[in-house]
PDB file of N, CA and C in Angstrom:
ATOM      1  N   UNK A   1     120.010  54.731  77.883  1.00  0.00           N
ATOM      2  CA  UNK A   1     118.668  55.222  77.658  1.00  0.00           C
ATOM      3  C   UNK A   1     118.734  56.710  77.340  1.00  0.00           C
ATOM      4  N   UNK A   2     118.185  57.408  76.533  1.00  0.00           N
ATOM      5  CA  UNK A   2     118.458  58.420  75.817  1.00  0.00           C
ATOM      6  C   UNK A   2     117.502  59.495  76.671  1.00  0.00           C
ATOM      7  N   UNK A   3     116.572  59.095  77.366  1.00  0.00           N
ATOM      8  CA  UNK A   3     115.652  60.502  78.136  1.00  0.00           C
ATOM      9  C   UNK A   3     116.126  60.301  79.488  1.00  0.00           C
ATOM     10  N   UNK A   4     116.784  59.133  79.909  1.00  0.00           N
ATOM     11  CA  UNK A   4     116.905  58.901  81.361  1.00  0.00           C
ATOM     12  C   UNK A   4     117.670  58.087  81.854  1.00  0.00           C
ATOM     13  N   UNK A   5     118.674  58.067  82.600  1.00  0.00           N
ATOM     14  CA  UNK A   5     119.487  57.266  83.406  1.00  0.00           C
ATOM     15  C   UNK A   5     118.777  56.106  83.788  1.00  0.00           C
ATOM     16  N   UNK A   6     119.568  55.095  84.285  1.00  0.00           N
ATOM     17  CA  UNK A   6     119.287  53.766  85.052  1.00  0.00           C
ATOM     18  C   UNK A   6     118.831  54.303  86.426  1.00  0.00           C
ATOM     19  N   UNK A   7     119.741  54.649  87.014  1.00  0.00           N
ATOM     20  CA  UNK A   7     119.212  55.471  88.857  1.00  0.00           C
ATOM     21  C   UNK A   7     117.826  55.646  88.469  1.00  0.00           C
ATOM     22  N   UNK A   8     117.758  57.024  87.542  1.00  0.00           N
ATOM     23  CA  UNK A   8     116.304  57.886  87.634  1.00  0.00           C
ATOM     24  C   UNK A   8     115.230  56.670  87.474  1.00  0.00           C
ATOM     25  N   UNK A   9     115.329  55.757  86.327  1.00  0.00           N
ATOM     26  CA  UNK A   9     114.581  54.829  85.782  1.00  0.00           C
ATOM     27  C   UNK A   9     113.828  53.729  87.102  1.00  0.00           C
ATOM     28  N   UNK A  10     115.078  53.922  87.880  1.00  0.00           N
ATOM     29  CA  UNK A  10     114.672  52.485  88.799  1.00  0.00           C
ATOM     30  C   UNK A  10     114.039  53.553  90.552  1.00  0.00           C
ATOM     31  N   UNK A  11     113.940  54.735  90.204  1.00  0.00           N
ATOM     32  CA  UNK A  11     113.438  55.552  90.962  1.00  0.00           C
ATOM     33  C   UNK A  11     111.878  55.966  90.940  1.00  0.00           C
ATOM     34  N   UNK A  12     111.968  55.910  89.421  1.00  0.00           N
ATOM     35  CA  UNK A  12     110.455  56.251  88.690  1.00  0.00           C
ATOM     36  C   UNK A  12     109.992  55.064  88.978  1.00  0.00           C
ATOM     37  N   UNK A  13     110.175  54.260  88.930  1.00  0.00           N
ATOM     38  CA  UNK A  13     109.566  52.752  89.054  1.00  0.00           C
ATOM     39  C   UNK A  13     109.779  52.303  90.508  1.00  0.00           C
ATOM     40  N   UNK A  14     110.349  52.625  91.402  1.00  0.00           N
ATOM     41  CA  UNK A  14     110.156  52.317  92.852  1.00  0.00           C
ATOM     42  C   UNK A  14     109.030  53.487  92.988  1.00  0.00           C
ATOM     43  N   UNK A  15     108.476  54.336  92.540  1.00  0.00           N
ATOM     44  CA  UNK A  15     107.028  54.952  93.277  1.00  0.00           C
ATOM     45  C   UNK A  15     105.653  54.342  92.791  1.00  0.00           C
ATOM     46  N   UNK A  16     105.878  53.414  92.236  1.00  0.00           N
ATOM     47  CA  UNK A  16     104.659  52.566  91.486  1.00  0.00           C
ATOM     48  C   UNK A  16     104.904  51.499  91.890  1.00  0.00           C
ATOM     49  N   UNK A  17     106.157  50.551  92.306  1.00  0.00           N
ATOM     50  CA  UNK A  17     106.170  49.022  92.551  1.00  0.00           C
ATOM     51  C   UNK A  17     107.117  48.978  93.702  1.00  0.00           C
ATOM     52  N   UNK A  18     107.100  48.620  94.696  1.00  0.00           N
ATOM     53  CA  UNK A  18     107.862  48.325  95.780  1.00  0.00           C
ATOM     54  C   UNK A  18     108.503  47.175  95.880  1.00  0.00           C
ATOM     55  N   UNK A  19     109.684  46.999  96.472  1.00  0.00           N
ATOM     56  CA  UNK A  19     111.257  45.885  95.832  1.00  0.00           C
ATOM     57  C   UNK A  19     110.373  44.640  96.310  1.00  0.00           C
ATOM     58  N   UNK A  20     109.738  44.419  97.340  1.00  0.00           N
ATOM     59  CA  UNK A  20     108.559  43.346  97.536  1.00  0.00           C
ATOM     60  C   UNK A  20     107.846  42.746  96.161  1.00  0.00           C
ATOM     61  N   UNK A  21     107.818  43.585  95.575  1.00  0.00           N
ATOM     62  CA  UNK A  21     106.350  43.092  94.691  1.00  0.00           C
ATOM     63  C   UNK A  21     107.307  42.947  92.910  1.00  0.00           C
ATOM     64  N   UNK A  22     108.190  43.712  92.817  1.00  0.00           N
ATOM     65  CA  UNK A  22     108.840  43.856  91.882  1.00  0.00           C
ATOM     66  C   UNK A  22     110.357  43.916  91.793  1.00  0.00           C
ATOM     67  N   UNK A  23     111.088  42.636  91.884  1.00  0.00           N
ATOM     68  CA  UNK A  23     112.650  42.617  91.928  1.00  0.00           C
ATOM     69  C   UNK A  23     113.665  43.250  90.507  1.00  0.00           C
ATOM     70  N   UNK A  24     114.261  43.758  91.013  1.00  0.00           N
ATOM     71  CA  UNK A  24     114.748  44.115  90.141  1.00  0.00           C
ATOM     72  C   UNK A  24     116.453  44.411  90.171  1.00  0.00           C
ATOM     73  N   UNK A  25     117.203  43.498  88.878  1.00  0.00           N
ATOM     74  CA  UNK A  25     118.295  43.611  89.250  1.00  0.00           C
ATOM     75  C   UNK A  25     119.425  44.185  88.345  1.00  0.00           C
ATOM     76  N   UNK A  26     119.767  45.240  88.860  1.00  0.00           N
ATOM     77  CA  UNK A  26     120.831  46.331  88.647  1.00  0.00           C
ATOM     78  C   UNK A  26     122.496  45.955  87.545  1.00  0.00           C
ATOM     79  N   UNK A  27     122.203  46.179  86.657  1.00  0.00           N
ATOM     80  CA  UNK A  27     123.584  46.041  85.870  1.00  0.00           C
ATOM     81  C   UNK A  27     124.481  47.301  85.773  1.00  0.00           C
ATOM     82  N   UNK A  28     125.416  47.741  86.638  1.00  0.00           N
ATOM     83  CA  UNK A  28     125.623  48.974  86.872  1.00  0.00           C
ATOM     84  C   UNK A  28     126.949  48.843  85.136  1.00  0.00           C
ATOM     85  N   UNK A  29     126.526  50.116  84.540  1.00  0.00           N
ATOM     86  CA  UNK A  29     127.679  50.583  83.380  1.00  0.00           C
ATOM     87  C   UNK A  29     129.458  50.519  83.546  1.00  0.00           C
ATOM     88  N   UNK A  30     129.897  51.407  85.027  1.00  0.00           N
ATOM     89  CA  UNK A  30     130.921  51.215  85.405  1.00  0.00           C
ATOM     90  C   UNK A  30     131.038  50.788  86.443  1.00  0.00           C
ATOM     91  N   UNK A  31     132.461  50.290  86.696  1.00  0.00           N
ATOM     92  CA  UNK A  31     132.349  49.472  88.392  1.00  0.00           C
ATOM     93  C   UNK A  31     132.913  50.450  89.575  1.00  0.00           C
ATOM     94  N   UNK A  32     132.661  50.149  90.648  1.00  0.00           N
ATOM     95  CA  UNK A  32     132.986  50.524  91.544  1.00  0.00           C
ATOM     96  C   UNK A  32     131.758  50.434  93.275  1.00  0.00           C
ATOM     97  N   UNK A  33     132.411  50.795  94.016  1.00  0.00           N
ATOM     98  CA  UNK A  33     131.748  50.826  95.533  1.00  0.00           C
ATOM     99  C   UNK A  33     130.391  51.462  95.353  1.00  0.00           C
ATOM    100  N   UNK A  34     130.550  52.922  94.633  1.00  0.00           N
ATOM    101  CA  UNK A  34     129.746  53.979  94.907  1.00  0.00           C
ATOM    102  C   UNK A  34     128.832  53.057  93.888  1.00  0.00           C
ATOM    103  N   UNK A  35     128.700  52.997  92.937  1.00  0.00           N
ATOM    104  CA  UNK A  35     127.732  52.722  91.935  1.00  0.00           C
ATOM    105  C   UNK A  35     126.978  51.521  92.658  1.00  0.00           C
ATOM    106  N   UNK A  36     127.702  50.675  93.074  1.00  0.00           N
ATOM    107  CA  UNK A  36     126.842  49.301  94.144  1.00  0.00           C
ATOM    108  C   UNK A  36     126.105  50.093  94.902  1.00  0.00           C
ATOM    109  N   UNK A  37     126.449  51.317  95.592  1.00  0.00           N
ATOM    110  CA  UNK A  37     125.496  51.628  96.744  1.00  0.00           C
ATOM    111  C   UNK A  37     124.668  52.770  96.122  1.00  0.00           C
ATOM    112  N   UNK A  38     124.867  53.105  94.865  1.00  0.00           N
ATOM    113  CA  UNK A  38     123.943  54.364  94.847  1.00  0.00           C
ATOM    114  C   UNK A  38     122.390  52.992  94.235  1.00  0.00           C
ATOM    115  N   UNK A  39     122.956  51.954  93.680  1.00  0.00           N
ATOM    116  CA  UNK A  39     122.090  51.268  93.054  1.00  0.00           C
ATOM    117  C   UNK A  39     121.221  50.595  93.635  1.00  0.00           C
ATOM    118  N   UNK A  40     121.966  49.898  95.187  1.00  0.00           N
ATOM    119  CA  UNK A  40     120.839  49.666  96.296  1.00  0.00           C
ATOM    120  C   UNK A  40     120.326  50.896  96.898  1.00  0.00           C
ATOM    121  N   UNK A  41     120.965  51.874  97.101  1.00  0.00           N
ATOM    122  CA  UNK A  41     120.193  53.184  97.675  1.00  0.00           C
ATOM    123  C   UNK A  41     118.442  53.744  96.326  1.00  0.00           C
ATOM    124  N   UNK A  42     118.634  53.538  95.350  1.00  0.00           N
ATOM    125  CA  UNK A  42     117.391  53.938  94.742  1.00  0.00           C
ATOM    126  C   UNK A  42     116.366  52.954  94.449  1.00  0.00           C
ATOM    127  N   UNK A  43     117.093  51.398  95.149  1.00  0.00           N
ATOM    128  CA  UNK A  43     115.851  50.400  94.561  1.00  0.00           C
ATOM    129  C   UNK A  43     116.280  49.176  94.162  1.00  0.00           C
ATOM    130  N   UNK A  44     117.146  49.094  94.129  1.00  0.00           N
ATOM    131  CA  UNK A  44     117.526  47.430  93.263  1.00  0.00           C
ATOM    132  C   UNK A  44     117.469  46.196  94.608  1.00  0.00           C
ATOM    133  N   UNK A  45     116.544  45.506  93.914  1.00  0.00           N
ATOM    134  CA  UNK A  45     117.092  44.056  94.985  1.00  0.00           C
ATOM    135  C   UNK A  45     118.238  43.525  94.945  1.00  0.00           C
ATOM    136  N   UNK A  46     118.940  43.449  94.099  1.00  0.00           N
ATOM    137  CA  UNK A  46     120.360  42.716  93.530  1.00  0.00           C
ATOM    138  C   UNK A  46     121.198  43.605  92.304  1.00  0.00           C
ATOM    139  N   UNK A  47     122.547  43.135  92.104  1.00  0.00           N
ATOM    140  CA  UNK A  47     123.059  43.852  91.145  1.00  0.00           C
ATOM    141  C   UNK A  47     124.172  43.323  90.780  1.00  0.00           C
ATOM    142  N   UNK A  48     124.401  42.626  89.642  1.00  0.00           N
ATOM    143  CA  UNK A  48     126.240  41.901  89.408  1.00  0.00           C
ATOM    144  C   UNK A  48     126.802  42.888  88.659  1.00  0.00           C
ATOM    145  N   UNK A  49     128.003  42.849  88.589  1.00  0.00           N
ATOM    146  CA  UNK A  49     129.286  43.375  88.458  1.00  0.00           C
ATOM    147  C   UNK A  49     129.590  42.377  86.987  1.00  0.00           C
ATOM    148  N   UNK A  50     129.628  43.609  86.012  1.00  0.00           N
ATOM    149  CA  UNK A  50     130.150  42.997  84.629  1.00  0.00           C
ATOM    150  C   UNK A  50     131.996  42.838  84.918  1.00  0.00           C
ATOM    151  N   UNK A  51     132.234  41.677  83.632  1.00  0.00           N
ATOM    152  CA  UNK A  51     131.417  40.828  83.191  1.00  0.00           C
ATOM    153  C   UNK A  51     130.777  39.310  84.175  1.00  0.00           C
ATOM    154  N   UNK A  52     129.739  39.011  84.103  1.00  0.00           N
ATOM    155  CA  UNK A  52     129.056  38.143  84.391  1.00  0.00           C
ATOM    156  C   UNK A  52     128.897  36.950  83.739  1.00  0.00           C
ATOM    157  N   UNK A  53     128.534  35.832  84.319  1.00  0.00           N
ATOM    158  CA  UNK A  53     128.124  35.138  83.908  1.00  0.00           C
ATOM    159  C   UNK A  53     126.824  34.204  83.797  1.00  0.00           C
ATOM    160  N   UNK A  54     126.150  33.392  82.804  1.00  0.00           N
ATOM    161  CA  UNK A  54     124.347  33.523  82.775  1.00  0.00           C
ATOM    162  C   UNK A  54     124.748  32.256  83.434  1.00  0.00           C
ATOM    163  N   UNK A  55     125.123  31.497  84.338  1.00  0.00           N
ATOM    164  CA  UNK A  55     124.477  30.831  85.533  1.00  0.00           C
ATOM    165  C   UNK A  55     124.884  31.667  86.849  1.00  0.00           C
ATOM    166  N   UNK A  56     125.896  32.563  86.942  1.00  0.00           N
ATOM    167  CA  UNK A  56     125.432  33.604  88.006  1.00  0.00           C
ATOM    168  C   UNK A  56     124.127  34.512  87.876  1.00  0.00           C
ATOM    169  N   UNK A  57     124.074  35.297  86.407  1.00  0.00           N
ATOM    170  CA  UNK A  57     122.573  35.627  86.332  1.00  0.00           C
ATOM    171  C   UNK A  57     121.215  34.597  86.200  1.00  0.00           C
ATOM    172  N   UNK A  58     121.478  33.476  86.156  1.00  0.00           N
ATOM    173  CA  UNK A  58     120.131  32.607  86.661  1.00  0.00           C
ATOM    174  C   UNK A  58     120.196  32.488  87.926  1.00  0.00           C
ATOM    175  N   UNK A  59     121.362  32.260  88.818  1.00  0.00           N
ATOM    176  CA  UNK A  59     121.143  32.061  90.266  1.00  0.00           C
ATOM    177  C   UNK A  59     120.309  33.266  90.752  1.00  0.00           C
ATOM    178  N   UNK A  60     120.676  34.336  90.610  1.00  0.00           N
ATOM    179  CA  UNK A  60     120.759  35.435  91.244  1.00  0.00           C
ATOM    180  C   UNK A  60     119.142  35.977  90.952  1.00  0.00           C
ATOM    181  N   UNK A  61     118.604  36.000  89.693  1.00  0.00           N
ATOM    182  CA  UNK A  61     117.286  36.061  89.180  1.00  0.00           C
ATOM    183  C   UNK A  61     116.284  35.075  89.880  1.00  0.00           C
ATOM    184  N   UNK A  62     116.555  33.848  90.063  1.00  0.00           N
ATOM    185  CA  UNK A  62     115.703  32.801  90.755  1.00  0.00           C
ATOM    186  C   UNK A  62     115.387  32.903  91.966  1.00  0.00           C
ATOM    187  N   UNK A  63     117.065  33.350  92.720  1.00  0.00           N
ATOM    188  CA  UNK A  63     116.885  33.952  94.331  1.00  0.00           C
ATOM    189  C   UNK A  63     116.028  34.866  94.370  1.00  0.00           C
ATOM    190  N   UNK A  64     116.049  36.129  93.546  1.00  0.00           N
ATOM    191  CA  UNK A  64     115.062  37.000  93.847  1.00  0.00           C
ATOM    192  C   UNK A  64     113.471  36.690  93.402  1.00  0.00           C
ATOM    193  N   UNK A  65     113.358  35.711  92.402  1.00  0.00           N
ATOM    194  CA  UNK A  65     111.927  35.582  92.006  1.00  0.00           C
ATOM    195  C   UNK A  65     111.792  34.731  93.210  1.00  0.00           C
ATOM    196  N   UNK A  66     112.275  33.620  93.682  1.00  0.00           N
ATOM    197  CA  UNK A  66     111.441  32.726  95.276  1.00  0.00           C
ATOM    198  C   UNK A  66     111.670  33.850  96.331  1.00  0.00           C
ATOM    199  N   UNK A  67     112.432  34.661  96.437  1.00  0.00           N
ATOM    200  CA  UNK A  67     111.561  35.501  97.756  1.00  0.00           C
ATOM    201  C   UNK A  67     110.640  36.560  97.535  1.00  0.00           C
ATOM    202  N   UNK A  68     110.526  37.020  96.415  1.00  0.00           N
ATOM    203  CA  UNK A  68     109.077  37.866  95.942  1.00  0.00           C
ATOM    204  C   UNK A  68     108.004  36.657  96.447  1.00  0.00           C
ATOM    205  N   UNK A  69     107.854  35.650  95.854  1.00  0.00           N
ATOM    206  CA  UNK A  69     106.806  34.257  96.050  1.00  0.00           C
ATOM    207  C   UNK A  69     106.558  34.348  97.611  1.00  0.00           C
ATOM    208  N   UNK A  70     107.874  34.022  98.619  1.00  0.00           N
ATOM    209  CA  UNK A  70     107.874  33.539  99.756  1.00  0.00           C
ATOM    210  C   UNK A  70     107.221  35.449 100.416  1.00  0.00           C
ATOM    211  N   UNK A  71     107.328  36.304 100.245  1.00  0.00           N
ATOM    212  CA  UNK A  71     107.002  37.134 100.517  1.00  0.00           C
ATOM    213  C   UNK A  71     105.316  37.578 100.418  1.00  0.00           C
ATOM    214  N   UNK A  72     104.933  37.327  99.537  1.00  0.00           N
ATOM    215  CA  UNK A  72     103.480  36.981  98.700  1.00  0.00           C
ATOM    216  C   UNK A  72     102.634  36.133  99.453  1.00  0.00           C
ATOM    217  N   UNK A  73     103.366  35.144  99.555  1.00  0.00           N
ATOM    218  CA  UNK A  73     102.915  33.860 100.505  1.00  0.00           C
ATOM    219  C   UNK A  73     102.940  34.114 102.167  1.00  0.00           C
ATOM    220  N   UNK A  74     103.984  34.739 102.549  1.00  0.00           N
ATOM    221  CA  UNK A  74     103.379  35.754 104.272  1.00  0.00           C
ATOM    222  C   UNK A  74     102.837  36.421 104.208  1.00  0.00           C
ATOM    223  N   UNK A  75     102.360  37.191 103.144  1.00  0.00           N
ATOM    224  CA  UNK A  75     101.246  38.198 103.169  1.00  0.00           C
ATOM    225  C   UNK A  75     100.043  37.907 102.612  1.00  0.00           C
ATOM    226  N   UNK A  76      99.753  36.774 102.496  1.00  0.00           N
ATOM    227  CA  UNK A  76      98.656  36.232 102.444  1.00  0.00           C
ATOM    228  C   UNK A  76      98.383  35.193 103.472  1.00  0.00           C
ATOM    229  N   UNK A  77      99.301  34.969 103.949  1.00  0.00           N
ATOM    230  CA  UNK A  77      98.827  34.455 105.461  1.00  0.00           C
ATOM    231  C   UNK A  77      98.579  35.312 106.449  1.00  0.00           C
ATOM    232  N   UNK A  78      98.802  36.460 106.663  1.00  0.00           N
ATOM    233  CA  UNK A  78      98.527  37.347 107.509  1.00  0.00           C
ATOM    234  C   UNK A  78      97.144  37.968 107.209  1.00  0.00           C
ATOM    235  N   UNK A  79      96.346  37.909 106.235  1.00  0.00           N
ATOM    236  CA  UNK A  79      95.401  38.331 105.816  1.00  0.00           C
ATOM    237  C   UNK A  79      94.175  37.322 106.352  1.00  0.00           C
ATOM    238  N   UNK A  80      94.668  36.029 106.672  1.00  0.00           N
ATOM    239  CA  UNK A  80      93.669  34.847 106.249  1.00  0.00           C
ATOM    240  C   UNK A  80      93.500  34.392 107.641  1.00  0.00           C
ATOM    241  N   UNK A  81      92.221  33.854 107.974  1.00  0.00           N
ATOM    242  CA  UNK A  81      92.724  32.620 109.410  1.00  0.00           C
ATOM    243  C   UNK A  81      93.162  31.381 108.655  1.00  0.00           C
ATOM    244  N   UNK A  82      94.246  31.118 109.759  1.00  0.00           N
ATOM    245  CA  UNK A  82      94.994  29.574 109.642  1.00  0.00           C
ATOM    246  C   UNK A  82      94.192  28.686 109.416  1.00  0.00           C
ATOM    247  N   UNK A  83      93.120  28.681 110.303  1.00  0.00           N
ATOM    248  CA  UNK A  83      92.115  27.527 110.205  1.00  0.00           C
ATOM    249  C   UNK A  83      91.153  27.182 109.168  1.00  0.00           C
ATOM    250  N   UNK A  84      90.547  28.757 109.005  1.00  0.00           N
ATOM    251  CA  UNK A  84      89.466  28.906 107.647  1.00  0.00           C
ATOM    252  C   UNK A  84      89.660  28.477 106.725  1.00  0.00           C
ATOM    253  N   UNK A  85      91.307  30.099 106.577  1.00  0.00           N
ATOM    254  CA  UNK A  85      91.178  30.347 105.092  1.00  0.00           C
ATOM    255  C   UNK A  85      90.336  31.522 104.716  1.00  0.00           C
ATOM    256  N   UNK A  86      89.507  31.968 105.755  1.00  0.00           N
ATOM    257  CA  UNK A  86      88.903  33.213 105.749  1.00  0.00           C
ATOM    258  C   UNK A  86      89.468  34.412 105.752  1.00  0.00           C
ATOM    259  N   UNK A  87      89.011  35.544 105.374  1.00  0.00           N
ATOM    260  CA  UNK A  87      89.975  36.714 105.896  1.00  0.00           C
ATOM    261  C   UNK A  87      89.829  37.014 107.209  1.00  0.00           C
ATOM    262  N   UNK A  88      90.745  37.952 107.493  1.00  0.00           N
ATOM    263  CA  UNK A  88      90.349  38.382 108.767  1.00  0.00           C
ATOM    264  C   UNK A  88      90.446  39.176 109.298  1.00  0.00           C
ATOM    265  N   UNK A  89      89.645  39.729 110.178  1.00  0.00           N
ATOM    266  CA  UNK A  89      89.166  41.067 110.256  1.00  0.00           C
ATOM    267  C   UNK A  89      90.097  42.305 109.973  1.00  0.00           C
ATOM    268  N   UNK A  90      91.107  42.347 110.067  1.00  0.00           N
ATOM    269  CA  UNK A  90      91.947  43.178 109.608  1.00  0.00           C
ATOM    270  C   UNK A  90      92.250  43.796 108.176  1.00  0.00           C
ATOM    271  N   UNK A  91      92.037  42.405 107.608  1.00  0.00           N
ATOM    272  CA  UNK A  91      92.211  42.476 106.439  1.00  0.00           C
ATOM    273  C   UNK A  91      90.593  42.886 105.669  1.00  0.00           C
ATOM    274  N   UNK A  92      89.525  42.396 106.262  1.00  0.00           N
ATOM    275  CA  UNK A  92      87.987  43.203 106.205  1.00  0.00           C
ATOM    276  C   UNK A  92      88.033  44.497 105.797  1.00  0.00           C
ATOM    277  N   UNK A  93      88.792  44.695 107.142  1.00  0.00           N
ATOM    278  CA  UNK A  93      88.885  46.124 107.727  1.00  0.00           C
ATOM    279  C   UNK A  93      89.641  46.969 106.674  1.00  0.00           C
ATOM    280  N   UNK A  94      90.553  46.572 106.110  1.00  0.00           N
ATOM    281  CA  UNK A  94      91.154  47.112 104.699  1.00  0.00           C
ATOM    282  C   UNK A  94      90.781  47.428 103.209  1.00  0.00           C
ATOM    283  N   UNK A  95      90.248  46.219 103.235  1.00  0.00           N
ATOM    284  CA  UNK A  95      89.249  46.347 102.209  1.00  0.00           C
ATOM    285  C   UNK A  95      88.163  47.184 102.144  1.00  0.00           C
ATOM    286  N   UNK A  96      87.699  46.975 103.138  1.00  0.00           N
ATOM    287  CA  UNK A  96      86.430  48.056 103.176  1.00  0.00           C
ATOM    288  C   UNK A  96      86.778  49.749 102.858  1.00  0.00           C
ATOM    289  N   UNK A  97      88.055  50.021 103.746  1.00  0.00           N
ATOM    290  CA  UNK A  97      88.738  51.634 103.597  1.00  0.00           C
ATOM    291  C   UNK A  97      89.056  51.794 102.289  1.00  0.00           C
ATOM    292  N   UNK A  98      89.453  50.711 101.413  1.00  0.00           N
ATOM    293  CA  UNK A  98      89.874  50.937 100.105  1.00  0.00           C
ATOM    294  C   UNK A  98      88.794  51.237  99.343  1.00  0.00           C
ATOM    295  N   UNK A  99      87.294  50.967  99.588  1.00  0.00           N
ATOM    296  CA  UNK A  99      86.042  51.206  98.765  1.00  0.00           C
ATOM    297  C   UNK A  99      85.799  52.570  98.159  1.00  0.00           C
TER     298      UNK A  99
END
Protein backbone atom coordinates (compact mmCIF):
# COMPACT_ATOMS: atom_id res chain seq x y z
CA UNK A 1 0.00 0.00 0.00
CA UNK A 2 1.66 3.11 -1.10
CA UNK A 3 0.36 5.80 1.84
CA UNK A 4 0.38 3.11 4.54
CA UNK A 5 1.55 -0.08 5.96
CA UNK A 6 -0.61 -3.17 6.84
CA UNK A 7 0.09 -2.60 10.91
CA UNK A 8 -0.96 1.21 10.48
CA UNK A 9 -3.99 0.08 8.18
CA UNK A 10 -5.34 -2.54 10.61
CA UNK A 11 -4.78 0.13 13.47
CA UNK A 12 -6.79 2.83 11.67
CA UNK A 13 -9.47 0.40 11.36
CA UNK A 14 -9.38 -1.13 14.91
CA UNK A 15 -10.57 2.61 16.16
CA UNK A 16 -13.77 2.37 14.11
CA UNK A 17 -14.51 -1.56 14.27
CA UNK A 18 -13.62 -3.76 17.12
CA UNK A 19 -12.13 -7.60 16.36
CA UNK A 20 -15.85 -8.57 17.72
CA UNK A 21 -17.70 -6.93 15.08
CA UNK A 22 -15.08 -7.04 12.30
CA UNK A 23 -12.58 -10.12 11.75
CA UNK A 24 -9.93 -9.65 10.14
CA UNK A 25 -7.20 -11.79 8.86
CA UNK A 26 -3.56 -10.83 8.63
CA UNK A 27 -1.30 -11.94 5.63
CA UNK A 28 1.97 -10.90 7.05
CA UNK A 29 4.72 -9.93 3.81
CA UNK A 30 7.69 -11.64 5.64
CA UNK A 31 7.79 -14.49 8.05
CA UNK A 32 8.75 -14.69 11.29
CA UNK A 33 7.71 -14.67 15.34
CA UNK A 34 7.79 -10.89 15.57
CA UNK A 35 5.56 -10.15 12.59
CA UNK A 36 2.84 -12.92 14.09
CA UNK A 37 2.87 -10.89 17.23
CA UNK A 38 3.16 -7.41 16.10
CA UNK A 39 0.00 -8.51 13.86
CA UNK A 40 -2.07 -9.85 16.78
CA UNK A 41 -0.74 -6.96 18.93
CA UNK A 42 -2.54 -4.17 16.47
CA UNK A 43 -5.76 -6.15 15.68
CA UNK A 44 -5.93 -9.18 13.64
CA UNK A 45 -8.22 -12.06 14.65
CA UNK A 46 -6.16 -14.59 12.66
CA UNK A 47 -3.18 -14.60 10.35
CA UNK A 48 -1.51 -17.52 7.97
CA UNK A 49 1.88 -17.77 7.09
CA UNK A 50 2.57 -17.69 3.21
CA UNK A 51 2.50 -19.81 1.24
CA UNK A 52 -1.00 -20.97 2.05
CA UNK A 53 -3.40 -22.79 1.02
CA UNK A 54 -7.39 -21.79 -0.10
CA UNK A 55 -8.88 -24.65 2.01
CA UNK A 56 -6.67 -23.48 4.92
CA UNK A 57 -7.88 -19.92 3.97
CA UNK A 58 -11.59 -21.11 3.86
CA UNK A 59 -11.20 -22.91 7.17
CA UNK A 60 -9.72 -20.19 8.86
CA UNK A 61 -12.18 -17.33 7.29
CA UNK A 62 -15.36 -19.46 8.27
CA UNK A 63 -13.90 -19.97 11.89
CA UNK A 64 -13.73 -16.41 12.22
CA UNK A 65 -17.05 -15.44 10.40
CA UNK A 66 -19.16 -18.22 13.02
CA UNK A 67 -17.65 -16.59 16.01
CA UNK A 68 -18.35 -12.92 14.96
CA UNK A 69 -22.23 -14.63 14.50
CA UNK A 70 -21.90 -16.62 17.86
CA UNK A 71 -20.69 -13.41 19.44
CA UNK A 72 -23.63 -11.21 17.94
CA UNK A 73 -25.90 -13.84 19.09
CA UNK A 74 -24.64 -13.40 23.12
CA UNK A 75 -25.03 -10.02 22.74
CA UNK A 76 -28.24 -10.04 21.85
CA UNK A 77 -29.21 -12.24 24.39
CA UNK A 78 -27.96 -10.20 27.02
CA UNK A 79 -29.96 -7.32 25.85
CA UNK A 80 -33.33 -9.30 25.69
CA UNK A 81 -35.49 -11.29 28.38
CA UNK A 82 -35.27 -15.04 27.76
CA UNK A 83 -38.82 -15.26 28.13
CA UNK A 84 -40.17 -12.13 26.16
CA UNK A 85 -37.83 -11.33 23.83
CA UNK A 86 -38.19 -7.92 25.27
CA UNK A 87 -35.38 -5.70 26.06
CA UNK A 88 -34.28 -5.20 29.17
CA UNK A 89 -33.86 -2.72 31.29
CA UNK A 90 -30.35 -2.38 30.87
CA UNK A 91 -30.38 -2.38 27.61
CA UNK A 92 -33.49 0.56 27.90
CA UNK A 93 -31.21 2.09 29.93
CA UNK A 94 -28.64 2.34 26.99
CA UNK A 95 -30.54 3.31 24.57
CA UNK A 96 -32.00 6.01 26.11
CA UNK A 97 -28.13 7.56 27.08
CA UNK A 98 -27.40 7.16 23.44
CA UNK A 99 -30.39 9.76 22.52
Amino acid sequence: MPEMDGLTFIRELRRSHRREDLPVIGLPAREGYEVSAQLLKVGVNDFLKSPFSLEEFNARLKQNLELTALIRDIRDQLKRDYLTGVYNRRSLHELGTNL
